[in-house]
Protein backbone atom coordinates (compact mmCIF):
# COMPACT_ATOMS: atom_id res chain seq x y z
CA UNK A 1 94.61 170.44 -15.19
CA UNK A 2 97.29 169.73 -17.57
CA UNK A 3 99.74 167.11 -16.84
CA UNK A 4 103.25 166.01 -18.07
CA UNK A 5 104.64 162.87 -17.20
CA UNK A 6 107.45 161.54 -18.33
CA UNK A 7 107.90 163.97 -21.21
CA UNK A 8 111.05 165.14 -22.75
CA UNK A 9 111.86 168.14 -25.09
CA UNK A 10 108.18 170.30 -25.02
CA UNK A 11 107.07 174.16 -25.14
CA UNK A 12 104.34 175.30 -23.71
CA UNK A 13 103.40 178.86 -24.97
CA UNK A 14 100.93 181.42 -24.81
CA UNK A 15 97.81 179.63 -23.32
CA UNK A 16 95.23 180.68 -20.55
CA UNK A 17 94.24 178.41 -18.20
CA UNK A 18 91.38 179.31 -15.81
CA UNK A 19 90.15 177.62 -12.43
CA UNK A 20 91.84 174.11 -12.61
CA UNK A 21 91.32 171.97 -9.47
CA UNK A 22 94.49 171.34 -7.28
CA UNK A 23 97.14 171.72 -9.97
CA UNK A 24 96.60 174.27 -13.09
CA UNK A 25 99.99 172.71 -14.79
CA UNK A 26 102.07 169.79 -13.40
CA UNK A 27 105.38 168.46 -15.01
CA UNK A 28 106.64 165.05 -13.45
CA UNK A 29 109.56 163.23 -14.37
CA UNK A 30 110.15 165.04 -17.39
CA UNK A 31 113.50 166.91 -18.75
CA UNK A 32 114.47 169.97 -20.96
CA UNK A 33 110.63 171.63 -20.90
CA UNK A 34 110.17 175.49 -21.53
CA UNK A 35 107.50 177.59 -20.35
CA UNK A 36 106.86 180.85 -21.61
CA UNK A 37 103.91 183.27 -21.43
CA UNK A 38 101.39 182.04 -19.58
CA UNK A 39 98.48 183.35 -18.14
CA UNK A 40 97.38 181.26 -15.22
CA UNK A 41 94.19 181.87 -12.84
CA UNK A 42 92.30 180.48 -10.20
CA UNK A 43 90.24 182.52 -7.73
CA UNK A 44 92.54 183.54 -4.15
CA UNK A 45 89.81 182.03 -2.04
CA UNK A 46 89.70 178.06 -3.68
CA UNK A 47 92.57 176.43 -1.27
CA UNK A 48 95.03 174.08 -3.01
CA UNK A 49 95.14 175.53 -6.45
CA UNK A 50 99.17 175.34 -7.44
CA UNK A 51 99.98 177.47 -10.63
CA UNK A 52 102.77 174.94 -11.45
CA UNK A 53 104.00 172.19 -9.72
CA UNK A 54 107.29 171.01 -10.92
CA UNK A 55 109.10 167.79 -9.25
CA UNK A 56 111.48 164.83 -10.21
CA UNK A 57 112.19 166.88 -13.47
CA UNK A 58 115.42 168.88 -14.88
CA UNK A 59 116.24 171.87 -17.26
CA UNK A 60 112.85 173.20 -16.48
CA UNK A 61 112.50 177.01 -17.61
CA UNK A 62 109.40 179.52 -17.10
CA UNK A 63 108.99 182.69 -17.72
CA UNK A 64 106.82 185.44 -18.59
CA UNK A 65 104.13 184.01 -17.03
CA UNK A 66 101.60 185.78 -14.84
CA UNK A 67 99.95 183.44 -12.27
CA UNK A 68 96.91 184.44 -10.50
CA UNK A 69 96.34 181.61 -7.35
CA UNK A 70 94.39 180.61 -4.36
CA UNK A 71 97.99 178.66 -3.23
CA UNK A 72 101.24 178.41 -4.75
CA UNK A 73 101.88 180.26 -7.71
CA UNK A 74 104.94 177.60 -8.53
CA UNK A 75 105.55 174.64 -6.37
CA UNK A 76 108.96 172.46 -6.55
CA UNK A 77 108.82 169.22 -5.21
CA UNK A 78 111.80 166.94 -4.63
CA UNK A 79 114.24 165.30 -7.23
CA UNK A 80 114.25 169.07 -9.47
CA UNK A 81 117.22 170.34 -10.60
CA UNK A 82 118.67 173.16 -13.38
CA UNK A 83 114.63 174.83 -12.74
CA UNK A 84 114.78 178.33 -14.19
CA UNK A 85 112.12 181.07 -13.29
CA UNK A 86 112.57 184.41 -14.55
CA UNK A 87 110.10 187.20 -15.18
CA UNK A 88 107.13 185.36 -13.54
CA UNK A 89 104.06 187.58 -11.96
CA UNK A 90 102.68 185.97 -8.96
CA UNK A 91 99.88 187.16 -6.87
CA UNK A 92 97.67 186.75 -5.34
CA UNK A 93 99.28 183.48 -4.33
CA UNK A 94 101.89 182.20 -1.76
CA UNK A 95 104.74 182.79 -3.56
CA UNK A 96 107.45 180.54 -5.17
C-alpha cells in the first residue's frame, strides 16, 4: 500500500500497483493531489481491497485510471471536498 498523509501539492502518474492488502492507494489529510493513469489490481475474490481511499482531503483529481478490485474501486470517506474523478475504469469492483 501506498499512503499519503498530510501531503500537499503531489502527482502520482503512470504506476502499476498489484495485490496491496486493504488499501492499494490512500490519501489522508492532504490537499491539491492529482492522479492520473493508473493501473490498479487486486484479485475480485480478496475482500477489503479499496483501489483508492480518499478522506479528510481537498482538490483531489483522478483520472485515467483503470482499477481492477475485490471492493471499492474508489472509496471517499468523510471531511473530502472539490474530489474530481473523470475517465476512471472500474471493475470488477463495487463501484465509486
Amino acid at each position: 500500500s501506498l499512503v499519503f498523509n498530510n501531503a500537499k501539492d503531489i502527482k502520482l502518474k503512470g504506476f502499476t500497483s498489484i495485490n496491496s492488502e486493504l488499501f492499494n492507494i490512500v490519501i489522508d489529510t492532504s490537499s491539491n493531489v492529482q492522479v492520473d493513469g493508473l493501473n490498479i489490481q487486486s484479485a475480485a475474490t480478496s475482500p477489503n481491497t479499496d483501489g483508492i481511499h480518499v478522506e479528510q482531503s481537498s482538490g483531489v483529481t483522478i483520472t485515467n485510471t483503470y482499477i481492477k478490485t475485490g471492493d471499492d474501486c474508489i472509496s471517499i470517506g468523510q471531511g473530502t471536498q472539490n474530489l474530481w474523478i473523470e475517465k476512471v475504469t472500474c471493475g470488477p469492483g463495487h463501484g465509486i
